[in-house]
N, C-alpha and C. Protein backbone atom coordinates (compact mmCIF):
# COMPACT_ATOMS: atom_id res chain seq x y z
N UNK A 1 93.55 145.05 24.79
CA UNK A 1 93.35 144.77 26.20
C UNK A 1 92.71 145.99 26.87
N UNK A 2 91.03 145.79 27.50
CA UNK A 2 90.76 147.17 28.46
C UNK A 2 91.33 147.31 29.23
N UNK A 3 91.80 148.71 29.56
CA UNK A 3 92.92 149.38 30.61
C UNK A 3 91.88 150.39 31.41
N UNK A 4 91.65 149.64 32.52
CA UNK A 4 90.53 150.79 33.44
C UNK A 4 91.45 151.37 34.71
N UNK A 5 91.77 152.63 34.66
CA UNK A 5 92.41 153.07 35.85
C UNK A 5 91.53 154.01 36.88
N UNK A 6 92.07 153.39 37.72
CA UNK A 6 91.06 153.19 39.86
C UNK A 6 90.78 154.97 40.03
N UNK A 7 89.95 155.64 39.80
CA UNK A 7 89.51 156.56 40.37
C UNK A 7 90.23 156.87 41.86
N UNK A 8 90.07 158.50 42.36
CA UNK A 8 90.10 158.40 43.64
C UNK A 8 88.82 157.65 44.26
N UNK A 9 89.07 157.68 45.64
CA UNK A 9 87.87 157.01 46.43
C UNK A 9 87.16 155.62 45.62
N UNK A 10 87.43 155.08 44.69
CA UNK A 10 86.73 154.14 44.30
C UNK A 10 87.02 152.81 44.89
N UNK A 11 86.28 151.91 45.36
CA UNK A 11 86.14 150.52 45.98
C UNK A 11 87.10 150.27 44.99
N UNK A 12 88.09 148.61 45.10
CA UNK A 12 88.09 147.92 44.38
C UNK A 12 86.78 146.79 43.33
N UNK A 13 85.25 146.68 44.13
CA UNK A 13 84.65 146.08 43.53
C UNK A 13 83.89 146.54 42.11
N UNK A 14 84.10 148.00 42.48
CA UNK A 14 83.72 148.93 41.30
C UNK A 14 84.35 149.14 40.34
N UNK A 15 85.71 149.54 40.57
CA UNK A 15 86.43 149.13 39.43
C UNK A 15 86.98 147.42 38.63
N UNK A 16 86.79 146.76 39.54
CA UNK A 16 86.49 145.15 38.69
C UNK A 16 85.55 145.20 38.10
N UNK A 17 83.78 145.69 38.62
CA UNK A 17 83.09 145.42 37.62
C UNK A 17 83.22 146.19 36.59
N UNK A 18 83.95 147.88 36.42
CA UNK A 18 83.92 148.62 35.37
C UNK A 18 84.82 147.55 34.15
N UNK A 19 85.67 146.55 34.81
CA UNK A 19 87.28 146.21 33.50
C UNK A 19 85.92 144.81 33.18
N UNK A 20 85.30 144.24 33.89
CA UNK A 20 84.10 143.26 33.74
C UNK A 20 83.48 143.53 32.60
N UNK A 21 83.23 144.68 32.76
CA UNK A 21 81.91 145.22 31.29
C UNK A 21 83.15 145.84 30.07
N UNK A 22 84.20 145.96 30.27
CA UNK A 22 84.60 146.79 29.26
C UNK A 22 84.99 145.31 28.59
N UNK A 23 85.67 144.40 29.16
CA UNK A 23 86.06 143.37 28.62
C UNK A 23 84.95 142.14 27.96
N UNK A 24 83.90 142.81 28.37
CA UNK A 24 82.68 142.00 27.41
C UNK A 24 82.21 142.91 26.08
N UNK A 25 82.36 144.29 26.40
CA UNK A 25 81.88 144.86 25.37
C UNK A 25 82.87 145.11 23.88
N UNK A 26 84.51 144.62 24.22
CA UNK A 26 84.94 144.45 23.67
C UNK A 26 85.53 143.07 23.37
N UNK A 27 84.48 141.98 23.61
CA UNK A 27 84.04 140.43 22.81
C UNK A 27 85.72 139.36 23.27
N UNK A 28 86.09 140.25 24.55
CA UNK A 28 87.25 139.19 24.90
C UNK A 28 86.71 137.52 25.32
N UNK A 29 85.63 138.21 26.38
CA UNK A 29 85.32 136.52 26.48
C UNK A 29 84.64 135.66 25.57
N UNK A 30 83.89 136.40 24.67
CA UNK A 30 83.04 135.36 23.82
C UNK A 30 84.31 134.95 23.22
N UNK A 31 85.76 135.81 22.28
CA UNK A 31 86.49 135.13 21.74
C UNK A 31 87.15 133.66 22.20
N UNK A 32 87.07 134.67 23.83
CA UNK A 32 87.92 132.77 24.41
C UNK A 32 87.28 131.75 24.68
N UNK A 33 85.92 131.76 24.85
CA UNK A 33 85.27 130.85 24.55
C UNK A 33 85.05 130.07 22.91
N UNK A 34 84.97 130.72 22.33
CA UNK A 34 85.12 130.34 21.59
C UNK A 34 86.55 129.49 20.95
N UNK A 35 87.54 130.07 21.67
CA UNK A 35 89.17 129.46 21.30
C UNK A 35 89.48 128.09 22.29
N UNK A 36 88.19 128.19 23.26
CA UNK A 36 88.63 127.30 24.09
C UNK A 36 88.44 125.66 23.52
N UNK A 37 88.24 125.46 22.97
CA UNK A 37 87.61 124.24 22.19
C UNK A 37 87.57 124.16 20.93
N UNK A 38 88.12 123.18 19.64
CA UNK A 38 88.13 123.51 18.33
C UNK A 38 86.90 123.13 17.91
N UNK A 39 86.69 124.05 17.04
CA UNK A 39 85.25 123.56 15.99
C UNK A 39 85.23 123.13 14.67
N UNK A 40 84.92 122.07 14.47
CA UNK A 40 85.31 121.28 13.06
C UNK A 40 84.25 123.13 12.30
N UNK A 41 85.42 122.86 10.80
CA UNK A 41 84.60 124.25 9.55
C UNK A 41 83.16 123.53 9.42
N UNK A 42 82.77 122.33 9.56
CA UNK A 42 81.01 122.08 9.11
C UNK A 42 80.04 122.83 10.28
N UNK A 43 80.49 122.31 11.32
CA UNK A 43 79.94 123.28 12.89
C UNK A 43 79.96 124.80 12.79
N UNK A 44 81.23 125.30 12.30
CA UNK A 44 80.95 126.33 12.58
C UNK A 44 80.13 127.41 11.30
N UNK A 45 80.36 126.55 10.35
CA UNK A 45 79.47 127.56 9.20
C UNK A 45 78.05 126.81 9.65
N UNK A 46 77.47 125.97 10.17
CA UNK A 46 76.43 125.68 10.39
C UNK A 46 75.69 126.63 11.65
N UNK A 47 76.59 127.22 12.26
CA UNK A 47 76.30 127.94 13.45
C UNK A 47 76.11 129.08 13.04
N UNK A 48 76.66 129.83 11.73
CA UNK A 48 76.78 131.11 11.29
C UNK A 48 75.38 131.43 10.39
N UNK A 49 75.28 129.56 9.89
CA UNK A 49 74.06 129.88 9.45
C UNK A 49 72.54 130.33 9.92
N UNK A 50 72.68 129.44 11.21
CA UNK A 50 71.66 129.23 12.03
C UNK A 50 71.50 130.89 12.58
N UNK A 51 72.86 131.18 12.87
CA UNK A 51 72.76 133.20 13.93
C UNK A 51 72.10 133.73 12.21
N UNK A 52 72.95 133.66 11.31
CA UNK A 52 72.16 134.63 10.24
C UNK A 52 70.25 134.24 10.18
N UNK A 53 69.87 133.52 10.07
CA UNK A 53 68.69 132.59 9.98
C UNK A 53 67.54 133.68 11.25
N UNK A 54 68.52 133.54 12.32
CA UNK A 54 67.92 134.05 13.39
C UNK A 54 67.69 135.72 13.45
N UNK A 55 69.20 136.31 13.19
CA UNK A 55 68.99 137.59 12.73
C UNK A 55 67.67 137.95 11.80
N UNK A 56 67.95 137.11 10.69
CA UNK A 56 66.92 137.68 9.23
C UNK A 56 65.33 138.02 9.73
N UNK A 57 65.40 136.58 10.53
CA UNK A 57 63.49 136.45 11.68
C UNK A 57 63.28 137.51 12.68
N UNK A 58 64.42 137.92 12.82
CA UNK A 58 64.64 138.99 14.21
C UNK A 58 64.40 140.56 13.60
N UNK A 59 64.57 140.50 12.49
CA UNK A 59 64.64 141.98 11.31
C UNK A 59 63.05 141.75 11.11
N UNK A 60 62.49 140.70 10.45
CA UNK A 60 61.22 140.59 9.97
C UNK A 60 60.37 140.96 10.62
N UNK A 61 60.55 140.35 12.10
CA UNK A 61 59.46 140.74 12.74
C UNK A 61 59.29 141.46 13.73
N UNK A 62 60.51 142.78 13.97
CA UNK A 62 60.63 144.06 13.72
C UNK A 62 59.62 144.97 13.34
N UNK A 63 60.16 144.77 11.90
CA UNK A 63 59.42 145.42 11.34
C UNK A 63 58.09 145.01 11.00
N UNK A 64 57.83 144.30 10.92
CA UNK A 64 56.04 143.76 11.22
C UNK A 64 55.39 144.93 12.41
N UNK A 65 56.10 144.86 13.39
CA UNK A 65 55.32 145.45 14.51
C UNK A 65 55.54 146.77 14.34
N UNK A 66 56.21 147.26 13.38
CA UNK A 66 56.40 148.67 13.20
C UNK A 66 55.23 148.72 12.19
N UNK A 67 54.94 148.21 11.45
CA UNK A 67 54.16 148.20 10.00
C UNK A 67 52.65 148.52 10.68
N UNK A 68 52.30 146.97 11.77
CA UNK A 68 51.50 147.07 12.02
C UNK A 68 50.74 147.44 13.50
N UNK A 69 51.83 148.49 14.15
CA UNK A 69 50.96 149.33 14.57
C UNK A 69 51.06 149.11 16.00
């Protein structure tokens, strides 16, 4: 759980958005989204496939534009 404690002088809106970003960068909400709804095992290895699929294209052509310049 991120634990953000309130500075002096700090707004409350500033410190919500600081516990905002800490709690995304440590994947709380994607988890609960993800928990919020069950996913049959065919969906979800089909989804893992599809992000790997996407990654691999995302590496390739990367490096393409590094290659070429």
């Amino acid at each position: 759980m991120p634990l953000v404690k309130i500075k002096e002088d700090e707004t409350f809106e500033n410190a919500l958005r600081r516990f905002k970003r800490k709690c995304e960068k440590s994947g709380i909400m994607s988890e609960l989204k993800k928990r919020q709804h069950y996913e049959k095992p065919s969906a979800k290895r089909k989804r893992k496939m599809l992000a790997a699929r996407k990654k691999t294209l995302k590496r390739l052509a990367q490096e393409r534009r590094m290659l070429g310049g």
